[in-house]
Protein backbone atom coordinates (compact mmCIF):
# COMPACT_ATOMS: atom_id res chain seq x y z
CA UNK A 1 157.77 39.35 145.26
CA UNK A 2 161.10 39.05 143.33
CA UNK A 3 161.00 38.58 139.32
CA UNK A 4 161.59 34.74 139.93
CA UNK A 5 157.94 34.87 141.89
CA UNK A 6 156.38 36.68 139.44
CA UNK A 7 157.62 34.39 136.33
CA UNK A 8 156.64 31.21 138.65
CA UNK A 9 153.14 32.30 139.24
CA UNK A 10 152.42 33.54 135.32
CA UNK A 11 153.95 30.09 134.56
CA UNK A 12 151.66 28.31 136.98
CA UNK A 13 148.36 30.23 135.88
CA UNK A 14 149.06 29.48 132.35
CA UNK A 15 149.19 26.22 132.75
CA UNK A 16 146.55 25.83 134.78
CA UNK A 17 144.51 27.90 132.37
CA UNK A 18 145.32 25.68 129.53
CA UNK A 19 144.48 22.51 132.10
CA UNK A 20 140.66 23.94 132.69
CA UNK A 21 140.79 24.51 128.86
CA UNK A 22 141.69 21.09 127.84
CA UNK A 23 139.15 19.78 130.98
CA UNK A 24 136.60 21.75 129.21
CA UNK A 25 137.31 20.90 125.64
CA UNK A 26 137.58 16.81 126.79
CA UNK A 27 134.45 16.64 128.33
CA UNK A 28 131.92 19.20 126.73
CA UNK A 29 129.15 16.46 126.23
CA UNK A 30 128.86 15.96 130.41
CA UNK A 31 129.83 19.81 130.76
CA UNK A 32 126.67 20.08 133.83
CA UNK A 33 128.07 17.05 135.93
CA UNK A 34 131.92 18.16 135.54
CA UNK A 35 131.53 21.51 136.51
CA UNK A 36 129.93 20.51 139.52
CA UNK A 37 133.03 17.80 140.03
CA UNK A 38 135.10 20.69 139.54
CA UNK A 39 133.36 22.96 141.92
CA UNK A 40 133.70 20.16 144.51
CA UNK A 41 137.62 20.03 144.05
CA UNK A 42 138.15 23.53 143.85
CA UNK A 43 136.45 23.59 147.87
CA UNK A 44 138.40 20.53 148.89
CA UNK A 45 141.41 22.35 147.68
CA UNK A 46 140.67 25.54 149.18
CA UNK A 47 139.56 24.14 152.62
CA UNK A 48 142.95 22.12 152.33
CA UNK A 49 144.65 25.67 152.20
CA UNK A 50 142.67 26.95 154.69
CA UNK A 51 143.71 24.20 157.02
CA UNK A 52 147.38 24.63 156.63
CA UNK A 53 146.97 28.46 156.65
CA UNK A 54 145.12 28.35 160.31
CA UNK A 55 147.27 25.02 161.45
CA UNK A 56 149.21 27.37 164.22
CA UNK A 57 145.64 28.40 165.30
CA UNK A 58 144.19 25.25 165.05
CA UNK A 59 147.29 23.59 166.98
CA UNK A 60 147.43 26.37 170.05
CA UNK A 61 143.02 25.88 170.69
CA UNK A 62 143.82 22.14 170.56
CA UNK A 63 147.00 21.81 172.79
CA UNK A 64 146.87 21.46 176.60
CA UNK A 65 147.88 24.34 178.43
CA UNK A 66 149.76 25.79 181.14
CA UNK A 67 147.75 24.98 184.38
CA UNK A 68 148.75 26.91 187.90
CA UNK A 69 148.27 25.84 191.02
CA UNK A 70 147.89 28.59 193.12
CA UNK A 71 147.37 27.00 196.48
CA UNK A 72 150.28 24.80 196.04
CA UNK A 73 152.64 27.85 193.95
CA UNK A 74 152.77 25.01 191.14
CA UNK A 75 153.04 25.09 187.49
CA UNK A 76 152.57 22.05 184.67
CA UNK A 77 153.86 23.34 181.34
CA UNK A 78 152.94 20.80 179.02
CA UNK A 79 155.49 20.14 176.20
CA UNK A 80 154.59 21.74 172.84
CA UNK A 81 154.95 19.97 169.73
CA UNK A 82 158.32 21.35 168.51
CA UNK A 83 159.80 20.07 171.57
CA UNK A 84 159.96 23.62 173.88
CA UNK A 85 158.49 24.80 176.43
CA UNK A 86 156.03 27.70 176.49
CA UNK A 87 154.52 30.02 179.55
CA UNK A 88 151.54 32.36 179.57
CA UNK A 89 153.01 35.75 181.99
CA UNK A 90 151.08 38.93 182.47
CA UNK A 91 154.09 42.13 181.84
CA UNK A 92 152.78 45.17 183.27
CA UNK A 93 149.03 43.73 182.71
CA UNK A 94 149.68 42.74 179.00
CA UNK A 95 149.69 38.80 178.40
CA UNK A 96 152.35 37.88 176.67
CA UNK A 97 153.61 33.99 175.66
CA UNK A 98 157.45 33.18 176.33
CA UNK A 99 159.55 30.19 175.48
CA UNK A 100 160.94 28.57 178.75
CA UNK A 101 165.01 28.79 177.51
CA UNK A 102 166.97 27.57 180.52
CA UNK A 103 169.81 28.27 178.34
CA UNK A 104 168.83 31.84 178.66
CA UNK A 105 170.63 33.91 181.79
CA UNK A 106 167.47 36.76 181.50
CA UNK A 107 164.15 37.72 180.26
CA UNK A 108 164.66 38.83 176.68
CA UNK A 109 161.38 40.46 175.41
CA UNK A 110 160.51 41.08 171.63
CA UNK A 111 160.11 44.32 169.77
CA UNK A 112 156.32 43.63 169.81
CA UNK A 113 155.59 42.33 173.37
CA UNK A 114 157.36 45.08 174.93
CA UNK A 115 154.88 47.21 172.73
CA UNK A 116 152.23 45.45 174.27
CA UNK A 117 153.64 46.00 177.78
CA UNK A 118 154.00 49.77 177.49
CA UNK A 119 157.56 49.74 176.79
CA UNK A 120 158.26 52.27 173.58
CA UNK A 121 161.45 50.33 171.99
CA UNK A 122 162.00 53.21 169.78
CA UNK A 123 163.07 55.06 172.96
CA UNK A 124 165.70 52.57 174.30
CA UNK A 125 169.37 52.43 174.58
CA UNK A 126 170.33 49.30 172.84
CA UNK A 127 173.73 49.29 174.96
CA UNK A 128 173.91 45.95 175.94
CA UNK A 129 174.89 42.90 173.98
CA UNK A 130 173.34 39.31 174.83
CA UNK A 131 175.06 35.99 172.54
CA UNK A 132 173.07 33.79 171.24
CA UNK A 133 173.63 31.06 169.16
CA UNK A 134 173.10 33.56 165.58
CA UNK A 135 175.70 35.53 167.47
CA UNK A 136 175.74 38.69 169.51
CA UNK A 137 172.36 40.80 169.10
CA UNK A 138 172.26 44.74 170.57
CA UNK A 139 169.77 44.61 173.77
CA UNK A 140 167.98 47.26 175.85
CA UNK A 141 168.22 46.67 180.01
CA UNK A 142 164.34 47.82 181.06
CA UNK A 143 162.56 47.08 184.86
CA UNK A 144 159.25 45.85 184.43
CA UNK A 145 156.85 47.43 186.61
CA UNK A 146 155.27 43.99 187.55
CA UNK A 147 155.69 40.04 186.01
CA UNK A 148 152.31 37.87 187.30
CA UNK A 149 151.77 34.45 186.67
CA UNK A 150 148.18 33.86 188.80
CA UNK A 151 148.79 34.83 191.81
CA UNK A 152 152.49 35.04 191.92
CA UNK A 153 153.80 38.68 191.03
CA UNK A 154 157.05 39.64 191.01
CA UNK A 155 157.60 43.55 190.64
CA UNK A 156 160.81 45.49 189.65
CA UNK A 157 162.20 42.65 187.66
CA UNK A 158 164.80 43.01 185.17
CA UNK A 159 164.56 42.42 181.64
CA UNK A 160 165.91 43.20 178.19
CA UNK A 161 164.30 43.70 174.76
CA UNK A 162 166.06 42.60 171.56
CA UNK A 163 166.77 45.78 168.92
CA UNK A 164 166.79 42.73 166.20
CA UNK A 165 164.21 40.20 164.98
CA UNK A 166 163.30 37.07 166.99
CA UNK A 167 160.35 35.30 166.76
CA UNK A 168 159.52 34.58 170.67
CA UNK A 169 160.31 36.19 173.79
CA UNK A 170 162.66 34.28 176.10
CA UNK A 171 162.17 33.05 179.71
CA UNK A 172 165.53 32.78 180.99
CA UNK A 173 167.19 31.84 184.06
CA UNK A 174 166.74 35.04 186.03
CA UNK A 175 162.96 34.29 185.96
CA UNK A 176 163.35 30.61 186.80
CA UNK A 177 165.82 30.74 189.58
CA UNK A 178 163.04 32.17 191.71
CA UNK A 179 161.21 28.94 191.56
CA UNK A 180 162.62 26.29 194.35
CA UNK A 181 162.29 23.22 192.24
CA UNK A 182 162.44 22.71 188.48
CA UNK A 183 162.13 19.74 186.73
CA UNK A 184 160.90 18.03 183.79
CA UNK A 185 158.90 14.81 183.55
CA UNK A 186 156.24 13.15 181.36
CA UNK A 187 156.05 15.54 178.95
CA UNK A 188 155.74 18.36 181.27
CA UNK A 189 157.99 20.72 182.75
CA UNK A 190 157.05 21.58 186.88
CA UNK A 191 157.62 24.38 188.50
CA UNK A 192 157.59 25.09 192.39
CA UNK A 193 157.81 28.22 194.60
């Protein structure tokens, strides 16, 4: 926390110190009844922060998601609230969630999910360079031993992992091109091999 936090949140517990003071003060003939009003806030306002805190959660367990139709090679992503696209893949057994980016030309992994695919990005040449649309970021060219999605698996694929921050991996065109049809409708993005 800078200085600026720590002056903000002495400011704020001062006055609320001197709020629960003059509460106190104001009503000390009912004390019983408004300590138990004030108990009752205090919960609603900590469940309230609760809620925000654990919205993501809350909003991923509630949302519908990906479904795969094996038999048919067939894929309904359903169309997250921010407007993207999101897909469940297994990299080298690990699951990890990408954002669909048809903007994207590859597979751009994150520091972390490569972690979690066996992929040590402490140990990789960051010779490439990918543009986005923050500018040009320093990538890493790895093969992924194997990319499933149910029963599709594609082994050997190519993919990159970002030396900088970014919040999501990215499913890019490479990926996608291997599906015959692509196409968005309804709310859902469909996916055919």
């Amino acid at each position: 926390m800078s200085n600026l936090d720590y002056g903000s949140l002495i400011y704020l517990v001062l006055l609320g110190g001197v709020l629960v003071f003059w509460f106190f003060v104001q009503n000390r003939q009912n004390l019983t009844r408004k300590v138990q009003q004030l108990a009752a806030w205090g919960f609603i306002f900590l469940g309230t922060i609760a809620a925000v805190g654990l919205w993501d959660d809350i909003r991923q367990t509630a949302l519908p998601a990906q479904m795969v139709f094996e038999s048919e090679g067939r894929i309904e992503l359903p169309r997250a609230p921010d407007g993207h696209y999101y897909m469940m893949l297994e990299i080298n057994g690990a699951p990890i969630r990408f954002m669909v980016d048809t903007g994207a030309s590859g597979m751009v992994l994150t520091r972390q999910d490569a972690e979690k695919a066996g992929i040590d990005p402490s140990k990789l040449p960051y010779f490439s360079q990918a543009m986005t649309a923050n500018g040009p970021v320093q990538t890493a060219p790895v093969r992924l031993r194997e990319v499933r999605l149910g029963d599709i698996t594609d082994t050997g694929f190519q993919a990159y992992v970002n030396s900088g921050e970014m919040q999501q991996s990215l499913l890019g065109m490479s990926y996608l091109q291997r599906f015959e049809r692509l196409e968005i409708t309804r709310g859902q993005m469909v996916l055919v091999r």
